[in-house]
N, C-alpha and C. Protein backbone atom coordinates (compact mmCIF):
# COMPACT_ATOMS: atom_id res chain seq x y z
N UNK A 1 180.96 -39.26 -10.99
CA UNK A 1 180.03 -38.86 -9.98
C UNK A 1 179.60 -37.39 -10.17
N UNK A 2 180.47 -36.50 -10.42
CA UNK A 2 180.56 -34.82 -10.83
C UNK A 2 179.15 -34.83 -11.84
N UNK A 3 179.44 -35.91 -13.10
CA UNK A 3 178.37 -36.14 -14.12
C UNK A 3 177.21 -36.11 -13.34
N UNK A 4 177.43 -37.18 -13.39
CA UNK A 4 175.89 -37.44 -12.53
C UNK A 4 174.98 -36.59 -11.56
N UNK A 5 176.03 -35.76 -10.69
CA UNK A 5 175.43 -34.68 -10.26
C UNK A 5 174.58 -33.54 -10.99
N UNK A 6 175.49 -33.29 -11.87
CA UNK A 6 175.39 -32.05 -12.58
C UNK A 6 173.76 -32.30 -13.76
N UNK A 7 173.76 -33.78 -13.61
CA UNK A 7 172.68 -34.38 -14.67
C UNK A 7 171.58 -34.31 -13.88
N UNK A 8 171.45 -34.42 -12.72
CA UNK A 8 170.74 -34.39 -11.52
C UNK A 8 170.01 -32.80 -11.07
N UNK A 9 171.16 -32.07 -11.32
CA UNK A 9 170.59 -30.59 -11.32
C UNK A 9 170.05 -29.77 -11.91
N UNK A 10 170.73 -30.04 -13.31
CA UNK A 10 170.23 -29.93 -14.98
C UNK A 10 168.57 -30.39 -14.53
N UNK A 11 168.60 -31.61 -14.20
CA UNK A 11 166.85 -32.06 -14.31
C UNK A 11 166.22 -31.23 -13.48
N UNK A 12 166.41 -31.20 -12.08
CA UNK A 12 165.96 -30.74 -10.85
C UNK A 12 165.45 -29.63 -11.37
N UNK A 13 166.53 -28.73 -11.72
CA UNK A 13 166.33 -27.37 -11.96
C UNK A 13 165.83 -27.23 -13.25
N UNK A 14 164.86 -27.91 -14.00
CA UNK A 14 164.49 -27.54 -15.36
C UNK A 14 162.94 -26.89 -14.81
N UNK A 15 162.10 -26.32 -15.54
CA UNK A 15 161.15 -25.59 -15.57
C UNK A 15 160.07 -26.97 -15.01
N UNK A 16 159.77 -27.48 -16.06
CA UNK A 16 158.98 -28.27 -15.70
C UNK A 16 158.58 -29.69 -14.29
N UNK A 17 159.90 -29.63 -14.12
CA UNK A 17 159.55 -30.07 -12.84
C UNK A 17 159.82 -29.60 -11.30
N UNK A 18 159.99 -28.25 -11.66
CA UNK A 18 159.97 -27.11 -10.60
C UNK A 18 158.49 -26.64 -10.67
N UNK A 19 157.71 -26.90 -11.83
CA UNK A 19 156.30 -26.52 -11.36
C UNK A 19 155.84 -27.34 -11.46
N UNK A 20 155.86 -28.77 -11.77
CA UNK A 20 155.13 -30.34 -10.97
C UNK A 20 155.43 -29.99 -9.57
N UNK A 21 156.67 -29.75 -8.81
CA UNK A 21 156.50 -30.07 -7.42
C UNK A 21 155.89 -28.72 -6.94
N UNK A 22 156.04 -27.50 -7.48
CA UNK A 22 155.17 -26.63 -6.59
C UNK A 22 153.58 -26.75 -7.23
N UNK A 23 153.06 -27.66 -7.49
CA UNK A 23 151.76 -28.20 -7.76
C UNK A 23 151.52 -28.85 -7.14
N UNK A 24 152.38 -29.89 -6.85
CA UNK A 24 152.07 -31.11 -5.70
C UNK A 24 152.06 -30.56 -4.11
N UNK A 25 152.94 -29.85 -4.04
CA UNK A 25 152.46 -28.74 -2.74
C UNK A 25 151.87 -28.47 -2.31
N UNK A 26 151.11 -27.17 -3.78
CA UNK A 26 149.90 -26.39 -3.49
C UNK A 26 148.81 -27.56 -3.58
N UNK A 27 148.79 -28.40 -4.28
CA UNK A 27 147.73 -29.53 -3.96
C UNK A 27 147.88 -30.31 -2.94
N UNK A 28 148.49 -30.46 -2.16
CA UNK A 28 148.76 -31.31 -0.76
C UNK A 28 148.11 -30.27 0.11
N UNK A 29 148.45 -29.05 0.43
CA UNK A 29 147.78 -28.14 1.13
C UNK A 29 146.02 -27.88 0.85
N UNK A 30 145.58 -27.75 -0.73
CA UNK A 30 144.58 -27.53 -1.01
C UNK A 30 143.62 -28.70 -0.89
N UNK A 31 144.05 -29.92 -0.75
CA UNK A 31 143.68 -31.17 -0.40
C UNK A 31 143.38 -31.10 1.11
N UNK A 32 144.23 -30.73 2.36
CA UNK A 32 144.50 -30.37 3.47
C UNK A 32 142.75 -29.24 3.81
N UNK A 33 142.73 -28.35 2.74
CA UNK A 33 141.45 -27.46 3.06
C UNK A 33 140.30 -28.33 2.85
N UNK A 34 139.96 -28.67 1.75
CA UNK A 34 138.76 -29.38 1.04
C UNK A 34 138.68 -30.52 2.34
N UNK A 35 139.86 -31.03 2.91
CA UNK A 35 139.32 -32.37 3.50
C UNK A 35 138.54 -31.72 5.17
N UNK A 36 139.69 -30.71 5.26
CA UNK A 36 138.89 -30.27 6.65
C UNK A 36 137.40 -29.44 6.22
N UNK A 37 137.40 -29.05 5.49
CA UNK A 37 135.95 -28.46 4.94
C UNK A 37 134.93 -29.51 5.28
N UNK A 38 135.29 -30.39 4.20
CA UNK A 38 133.92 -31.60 4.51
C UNK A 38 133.97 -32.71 6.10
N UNK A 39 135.37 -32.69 6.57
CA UNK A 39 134.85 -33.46 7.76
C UNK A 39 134.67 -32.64 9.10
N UNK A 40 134.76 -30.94 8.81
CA UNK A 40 134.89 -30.29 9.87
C UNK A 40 133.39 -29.14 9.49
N UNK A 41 132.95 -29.16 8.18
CA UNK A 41 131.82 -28.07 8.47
C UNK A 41 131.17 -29.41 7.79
N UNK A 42 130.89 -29.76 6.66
CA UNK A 42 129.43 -30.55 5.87
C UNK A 42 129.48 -31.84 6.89
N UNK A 43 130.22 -32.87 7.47
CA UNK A 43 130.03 -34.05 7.81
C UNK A 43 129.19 -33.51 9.38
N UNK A 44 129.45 -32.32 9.97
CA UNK A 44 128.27 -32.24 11.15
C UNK A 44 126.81 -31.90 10.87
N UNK A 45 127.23 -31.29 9.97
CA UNK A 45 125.66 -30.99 9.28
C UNK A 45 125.17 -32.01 8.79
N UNK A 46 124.95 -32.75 8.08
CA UNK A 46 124.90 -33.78 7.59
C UNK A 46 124.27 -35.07 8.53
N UNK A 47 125.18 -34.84 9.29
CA UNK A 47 125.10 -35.87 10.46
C UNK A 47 124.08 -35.81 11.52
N UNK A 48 123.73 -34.42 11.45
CA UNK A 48 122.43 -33.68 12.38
C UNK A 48 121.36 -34.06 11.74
N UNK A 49 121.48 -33.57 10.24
CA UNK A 49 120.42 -33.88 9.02
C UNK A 49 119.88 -35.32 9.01
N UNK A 50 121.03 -36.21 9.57
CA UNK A 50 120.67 -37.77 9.20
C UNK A 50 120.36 -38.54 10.35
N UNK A 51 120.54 -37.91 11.84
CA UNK A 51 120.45 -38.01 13.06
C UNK A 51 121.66 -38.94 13.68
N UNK A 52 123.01 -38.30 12.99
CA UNK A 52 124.12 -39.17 14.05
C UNK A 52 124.12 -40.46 13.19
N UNK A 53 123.83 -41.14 12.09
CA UNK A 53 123.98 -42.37 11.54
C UNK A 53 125.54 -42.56 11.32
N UNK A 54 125.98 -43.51 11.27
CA UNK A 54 127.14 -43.54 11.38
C UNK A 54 127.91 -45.13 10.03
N UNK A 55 127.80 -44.69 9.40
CA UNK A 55 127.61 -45.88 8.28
C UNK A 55 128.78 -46.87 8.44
N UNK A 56 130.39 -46.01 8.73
CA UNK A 56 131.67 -46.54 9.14
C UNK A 56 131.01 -47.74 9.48
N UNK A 57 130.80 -48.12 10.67
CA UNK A 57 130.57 -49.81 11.39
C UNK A 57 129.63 -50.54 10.65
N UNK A 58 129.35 -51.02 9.71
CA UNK A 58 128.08 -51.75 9.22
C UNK A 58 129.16 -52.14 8.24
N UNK A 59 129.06 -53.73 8.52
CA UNK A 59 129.69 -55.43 8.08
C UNK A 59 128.79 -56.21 8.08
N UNK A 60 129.32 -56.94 6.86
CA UNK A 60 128.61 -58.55 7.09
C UNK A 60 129.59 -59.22 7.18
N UNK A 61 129.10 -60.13 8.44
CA UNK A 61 130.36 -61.44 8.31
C UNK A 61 130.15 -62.30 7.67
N UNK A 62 130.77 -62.89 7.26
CA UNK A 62 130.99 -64.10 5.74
C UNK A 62 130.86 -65.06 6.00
N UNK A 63 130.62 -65.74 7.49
CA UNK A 63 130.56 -66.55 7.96
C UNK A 63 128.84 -66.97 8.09
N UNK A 64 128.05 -65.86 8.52
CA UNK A 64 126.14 -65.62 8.22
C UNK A 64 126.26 -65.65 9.82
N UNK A 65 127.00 -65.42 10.86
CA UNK A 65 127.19 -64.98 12.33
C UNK A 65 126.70 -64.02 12.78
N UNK A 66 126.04 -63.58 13.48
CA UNK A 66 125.85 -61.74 13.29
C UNK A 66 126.58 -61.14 15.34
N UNK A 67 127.61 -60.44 14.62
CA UNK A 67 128.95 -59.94 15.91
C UNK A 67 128.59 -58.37 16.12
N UNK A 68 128.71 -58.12 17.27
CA UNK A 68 128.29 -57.15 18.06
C UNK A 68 129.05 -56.39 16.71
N UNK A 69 130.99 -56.17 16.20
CA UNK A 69 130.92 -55.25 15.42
C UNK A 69 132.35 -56.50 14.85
N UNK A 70 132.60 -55.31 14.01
CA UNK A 70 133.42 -55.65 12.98
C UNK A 70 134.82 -56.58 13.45
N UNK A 71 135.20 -55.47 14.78
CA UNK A 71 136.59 -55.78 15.40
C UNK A 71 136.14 -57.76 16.03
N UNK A 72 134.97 -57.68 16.88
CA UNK A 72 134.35 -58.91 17.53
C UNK A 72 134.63 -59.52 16.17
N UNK A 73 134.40 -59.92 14.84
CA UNK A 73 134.13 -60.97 13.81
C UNK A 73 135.08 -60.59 13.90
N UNK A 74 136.91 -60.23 13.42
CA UNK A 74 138.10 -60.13 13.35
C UNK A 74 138.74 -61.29 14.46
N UNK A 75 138.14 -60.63 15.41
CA UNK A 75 138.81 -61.29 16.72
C UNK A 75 138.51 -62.87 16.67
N UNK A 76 137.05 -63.41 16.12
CA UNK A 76 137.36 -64.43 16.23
C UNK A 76 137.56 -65.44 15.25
N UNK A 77 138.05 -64.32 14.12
CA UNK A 77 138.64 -65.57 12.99
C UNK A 77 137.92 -65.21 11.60
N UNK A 78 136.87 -64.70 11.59
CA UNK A 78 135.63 -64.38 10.57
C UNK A 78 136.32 -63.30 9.57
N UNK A 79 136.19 -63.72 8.64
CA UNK A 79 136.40 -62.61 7.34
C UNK A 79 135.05 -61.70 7.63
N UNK A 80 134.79 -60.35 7.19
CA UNK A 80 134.31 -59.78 7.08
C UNK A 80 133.88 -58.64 5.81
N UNK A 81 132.56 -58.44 5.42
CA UNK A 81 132.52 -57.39 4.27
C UNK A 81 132.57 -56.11 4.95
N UNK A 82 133.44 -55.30 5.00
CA UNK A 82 132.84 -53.96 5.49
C UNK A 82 132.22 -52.71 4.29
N UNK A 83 131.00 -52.98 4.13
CA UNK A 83 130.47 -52.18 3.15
C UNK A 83 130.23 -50.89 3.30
N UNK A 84 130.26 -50.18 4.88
CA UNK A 84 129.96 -49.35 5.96
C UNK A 84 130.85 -48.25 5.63
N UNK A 85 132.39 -48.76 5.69
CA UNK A 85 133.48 -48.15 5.23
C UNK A 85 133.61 -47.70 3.88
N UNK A 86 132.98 -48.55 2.90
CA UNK A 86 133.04 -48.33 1.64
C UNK A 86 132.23 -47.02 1.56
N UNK A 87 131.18 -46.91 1.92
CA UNK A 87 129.82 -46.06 1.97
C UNK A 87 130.73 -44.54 2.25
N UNK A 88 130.98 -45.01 3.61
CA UNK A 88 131.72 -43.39 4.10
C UNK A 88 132.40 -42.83 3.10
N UNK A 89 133.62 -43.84 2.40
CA UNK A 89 134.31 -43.17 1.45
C UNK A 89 133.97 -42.58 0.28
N UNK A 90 132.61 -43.16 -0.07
CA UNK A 90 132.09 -42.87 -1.42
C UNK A 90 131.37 -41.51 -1.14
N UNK A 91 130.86 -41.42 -0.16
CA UNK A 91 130.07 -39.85 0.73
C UNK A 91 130.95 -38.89 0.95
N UNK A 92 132.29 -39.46 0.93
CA UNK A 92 133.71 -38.17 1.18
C UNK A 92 133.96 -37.52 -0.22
N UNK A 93 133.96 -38.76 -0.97
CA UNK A 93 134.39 -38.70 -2.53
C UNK A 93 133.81 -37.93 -2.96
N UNK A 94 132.14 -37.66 -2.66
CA UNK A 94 131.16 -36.90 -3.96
C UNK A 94 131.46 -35.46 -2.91
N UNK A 95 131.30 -35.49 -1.29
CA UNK A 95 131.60 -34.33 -1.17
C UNK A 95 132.59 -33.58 -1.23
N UNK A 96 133.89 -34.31 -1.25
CA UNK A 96 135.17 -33.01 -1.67
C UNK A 96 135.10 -33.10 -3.33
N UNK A 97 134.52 -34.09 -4.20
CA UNK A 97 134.45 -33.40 -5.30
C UNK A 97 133.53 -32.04 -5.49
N UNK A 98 132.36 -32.23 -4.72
CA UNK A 98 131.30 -30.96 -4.81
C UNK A 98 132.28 -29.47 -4.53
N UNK A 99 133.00 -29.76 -2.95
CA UNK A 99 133.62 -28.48 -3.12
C UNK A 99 134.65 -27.87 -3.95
N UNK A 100 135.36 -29.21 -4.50
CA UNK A 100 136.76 -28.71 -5.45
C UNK A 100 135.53 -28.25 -6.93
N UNK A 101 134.56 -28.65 -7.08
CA UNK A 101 133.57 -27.91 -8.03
C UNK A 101 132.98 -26.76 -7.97
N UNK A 102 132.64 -26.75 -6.37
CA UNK A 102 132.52 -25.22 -6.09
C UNK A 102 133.34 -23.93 -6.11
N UNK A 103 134.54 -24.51 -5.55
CA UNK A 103 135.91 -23.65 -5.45
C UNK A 103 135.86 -23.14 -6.76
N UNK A 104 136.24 -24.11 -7.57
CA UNK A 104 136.79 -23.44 -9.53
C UNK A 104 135.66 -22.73 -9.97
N UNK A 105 134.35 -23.35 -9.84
CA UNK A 105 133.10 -22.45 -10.03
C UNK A 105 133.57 -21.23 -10.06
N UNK A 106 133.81 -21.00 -8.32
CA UNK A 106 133.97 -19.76 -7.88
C UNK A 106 134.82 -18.75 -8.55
N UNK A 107 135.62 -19.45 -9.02
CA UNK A 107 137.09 -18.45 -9.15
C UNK A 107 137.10 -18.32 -10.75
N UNK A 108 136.62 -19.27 -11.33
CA UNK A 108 136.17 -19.39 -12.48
C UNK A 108 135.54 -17.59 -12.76
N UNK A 109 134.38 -17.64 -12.39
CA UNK A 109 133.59 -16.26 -11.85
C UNK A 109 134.21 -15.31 -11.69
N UNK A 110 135.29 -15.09 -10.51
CA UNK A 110 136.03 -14.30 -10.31
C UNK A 110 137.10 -13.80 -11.33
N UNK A 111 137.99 -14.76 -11.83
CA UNK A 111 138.96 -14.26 -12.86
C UNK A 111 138.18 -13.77 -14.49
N UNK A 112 138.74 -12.52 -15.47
CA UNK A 112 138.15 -12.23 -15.97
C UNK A 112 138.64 -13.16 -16.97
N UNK A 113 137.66 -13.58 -18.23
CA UNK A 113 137.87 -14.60 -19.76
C UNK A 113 138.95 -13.91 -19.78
N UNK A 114 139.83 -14.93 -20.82
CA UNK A 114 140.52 -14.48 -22.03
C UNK A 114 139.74 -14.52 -22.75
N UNK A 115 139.72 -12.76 -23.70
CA UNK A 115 139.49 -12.80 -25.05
C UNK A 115 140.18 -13.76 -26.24
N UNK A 116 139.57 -13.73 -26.87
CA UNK A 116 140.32 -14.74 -28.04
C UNK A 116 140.13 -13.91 -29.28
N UNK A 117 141.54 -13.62 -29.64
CA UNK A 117 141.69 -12.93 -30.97
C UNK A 117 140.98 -13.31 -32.07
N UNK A 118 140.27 -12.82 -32.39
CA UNK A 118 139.20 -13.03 -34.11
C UNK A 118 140.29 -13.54 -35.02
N UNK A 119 139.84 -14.72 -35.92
CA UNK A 119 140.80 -14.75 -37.05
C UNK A 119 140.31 -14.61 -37.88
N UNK A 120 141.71 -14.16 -38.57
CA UNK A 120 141.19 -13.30 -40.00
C UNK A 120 140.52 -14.13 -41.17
N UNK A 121 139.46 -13.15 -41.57
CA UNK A 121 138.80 -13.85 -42.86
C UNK A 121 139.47 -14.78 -43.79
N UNK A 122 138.95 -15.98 -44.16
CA UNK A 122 139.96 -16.88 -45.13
C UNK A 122 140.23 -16.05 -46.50
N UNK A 123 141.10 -16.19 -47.16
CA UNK A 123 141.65 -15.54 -48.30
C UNK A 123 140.89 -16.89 -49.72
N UNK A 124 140.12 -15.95 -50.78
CA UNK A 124 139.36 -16.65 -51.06
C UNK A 124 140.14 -16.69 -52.73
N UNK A 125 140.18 -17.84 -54.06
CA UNK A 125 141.01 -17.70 -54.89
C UNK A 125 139.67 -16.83 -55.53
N UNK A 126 140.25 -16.20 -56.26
CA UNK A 126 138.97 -15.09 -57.42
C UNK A 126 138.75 -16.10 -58.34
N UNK A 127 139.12 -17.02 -58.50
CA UNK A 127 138.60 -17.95 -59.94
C UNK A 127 137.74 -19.03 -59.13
N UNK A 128 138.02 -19.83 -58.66
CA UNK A 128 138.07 -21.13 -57.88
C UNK A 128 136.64 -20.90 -56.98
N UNK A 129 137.04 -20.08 -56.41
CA UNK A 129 136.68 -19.94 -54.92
C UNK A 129 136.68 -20.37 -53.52
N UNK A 130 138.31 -21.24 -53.82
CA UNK A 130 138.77 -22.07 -52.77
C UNK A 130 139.47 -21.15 -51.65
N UNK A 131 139.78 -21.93 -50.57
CA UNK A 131 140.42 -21.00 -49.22
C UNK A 131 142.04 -21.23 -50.27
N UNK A 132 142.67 -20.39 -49.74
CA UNK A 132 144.17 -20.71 -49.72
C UNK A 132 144.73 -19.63 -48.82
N UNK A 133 146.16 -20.15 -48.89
CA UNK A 133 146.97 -19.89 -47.93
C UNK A 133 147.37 -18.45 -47.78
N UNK A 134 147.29 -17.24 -47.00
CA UNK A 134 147.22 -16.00 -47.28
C UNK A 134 148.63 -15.55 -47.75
N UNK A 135 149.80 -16.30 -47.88
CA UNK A 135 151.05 -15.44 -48.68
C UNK A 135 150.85 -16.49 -50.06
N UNK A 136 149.85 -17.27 -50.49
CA UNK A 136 149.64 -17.98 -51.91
C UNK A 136 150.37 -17.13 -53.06
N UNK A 137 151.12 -17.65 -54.22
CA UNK A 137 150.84 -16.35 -55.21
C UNK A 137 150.27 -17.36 -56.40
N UNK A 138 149.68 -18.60 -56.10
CA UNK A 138 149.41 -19.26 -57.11
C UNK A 138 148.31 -20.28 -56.26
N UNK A 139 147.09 -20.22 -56.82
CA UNK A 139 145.81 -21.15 -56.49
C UNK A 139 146.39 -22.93 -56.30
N UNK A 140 146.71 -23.44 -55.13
CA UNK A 140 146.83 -24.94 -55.60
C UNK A 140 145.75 -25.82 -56.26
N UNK A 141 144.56 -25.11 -55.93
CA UNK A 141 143.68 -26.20 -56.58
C UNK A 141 143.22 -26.19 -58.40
N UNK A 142 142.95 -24.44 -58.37
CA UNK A 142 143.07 -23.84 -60.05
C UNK A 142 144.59 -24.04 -60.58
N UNK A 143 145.17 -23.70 -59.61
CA UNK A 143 147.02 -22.74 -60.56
C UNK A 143 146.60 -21.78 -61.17
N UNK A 144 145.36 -20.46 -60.93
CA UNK A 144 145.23 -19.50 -61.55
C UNK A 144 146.54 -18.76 -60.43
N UNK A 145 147.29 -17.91 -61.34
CA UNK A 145 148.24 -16.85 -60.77
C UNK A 145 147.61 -16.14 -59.74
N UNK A 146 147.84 -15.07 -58.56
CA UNK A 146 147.07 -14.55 -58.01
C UNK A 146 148.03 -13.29 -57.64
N UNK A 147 147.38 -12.30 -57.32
CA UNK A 147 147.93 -11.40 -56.61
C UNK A 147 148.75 -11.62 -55.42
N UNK A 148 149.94 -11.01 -55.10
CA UNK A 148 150.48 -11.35 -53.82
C UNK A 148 149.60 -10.66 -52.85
N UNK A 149 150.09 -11.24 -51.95
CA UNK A 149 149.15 -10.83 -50.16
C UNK A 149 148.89 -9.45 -49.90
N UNK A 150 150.31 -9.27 -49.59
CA UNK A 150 150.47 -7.29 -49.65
C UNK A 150 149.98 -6.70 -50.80
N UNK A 151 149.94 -6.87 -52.32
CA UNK A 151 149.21 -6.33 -53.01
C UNK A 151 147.47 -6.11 -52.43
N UNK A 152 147.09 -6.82 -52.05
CA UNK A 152 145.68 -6.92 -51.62
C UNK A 152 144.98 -6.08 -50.46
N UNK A 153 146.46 -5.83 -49.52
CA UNK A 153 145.88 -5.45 -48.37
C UNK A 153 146.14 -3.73 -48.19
């Protein structure tokens, strides 16, 4: 049992899944913003923009019945399509993707590049004129001899 513990902690406590769970965190919280973003500032706007439409309730019953709403065709037995629901979700989907696009945009912007170190010129054979390897002391493709590296530089 001692084993098993200790195998348990060993894991727990390894790097990598000490920063999976403080990812899943900070993404549970950052999920928490984006969602109140779009159903607490864009879904009223939106909703003003579209005059109050409300897509949630809009079903077909499967039956070709037509029921005051969704719960009425439930109640009396009727399968139902709710395409209404589908709609909403797909309108949530593109808008918290827009803002998790905007967010990185943003910050994107904000944080400065990494430079990326120049690499060095390829080392060229004097006979050949093939690349090779910069500590080469012999052409693989000629086998002309070559100067060592440090001689060169």
């Amino acid at each position: 049992m001692r084993k098993l513990l200790k195998e348990f902690r060993d894991f727990a406590t390894r790097g990598n899944v000490l920063d999976l769970a403080v990812g899943v965190m900070i993404g549970g919280a950052f999920g928490k913003i984006v969602s109140s973003l779009v159903e607490d500032v864009f879904m009223p706007v939106i909703s003003l923009l579209t005059g109050s439409i409300d897509l949630s309730g809009l079903f077909l019953a499967l039956d070709g019945q037509s029921y005051p709403s969704a719960q009425a065709a439930a109640d009396a037995g009727v399968g139902t399509l709710n395409y209404g629901s589908f709609l909403t979700s797909v309108i949530d989907f593109l808008l918290i993707s827009l803002c998790v696009f905007l967010i990185v945009r943003a910050i994107n912007r904000i944080l400065p590049k990494k430079k990326e170190e120049p690499k060095p010129a390829p080392r060229l054979c004097p006979y050949c004129k093939t690349e090779i390897h910069l500590d080469a002391t012999r052409c693989p493709h000629c086998t002309s001899q070559l100067e060592t590296a440090a001689a060169e530089k």
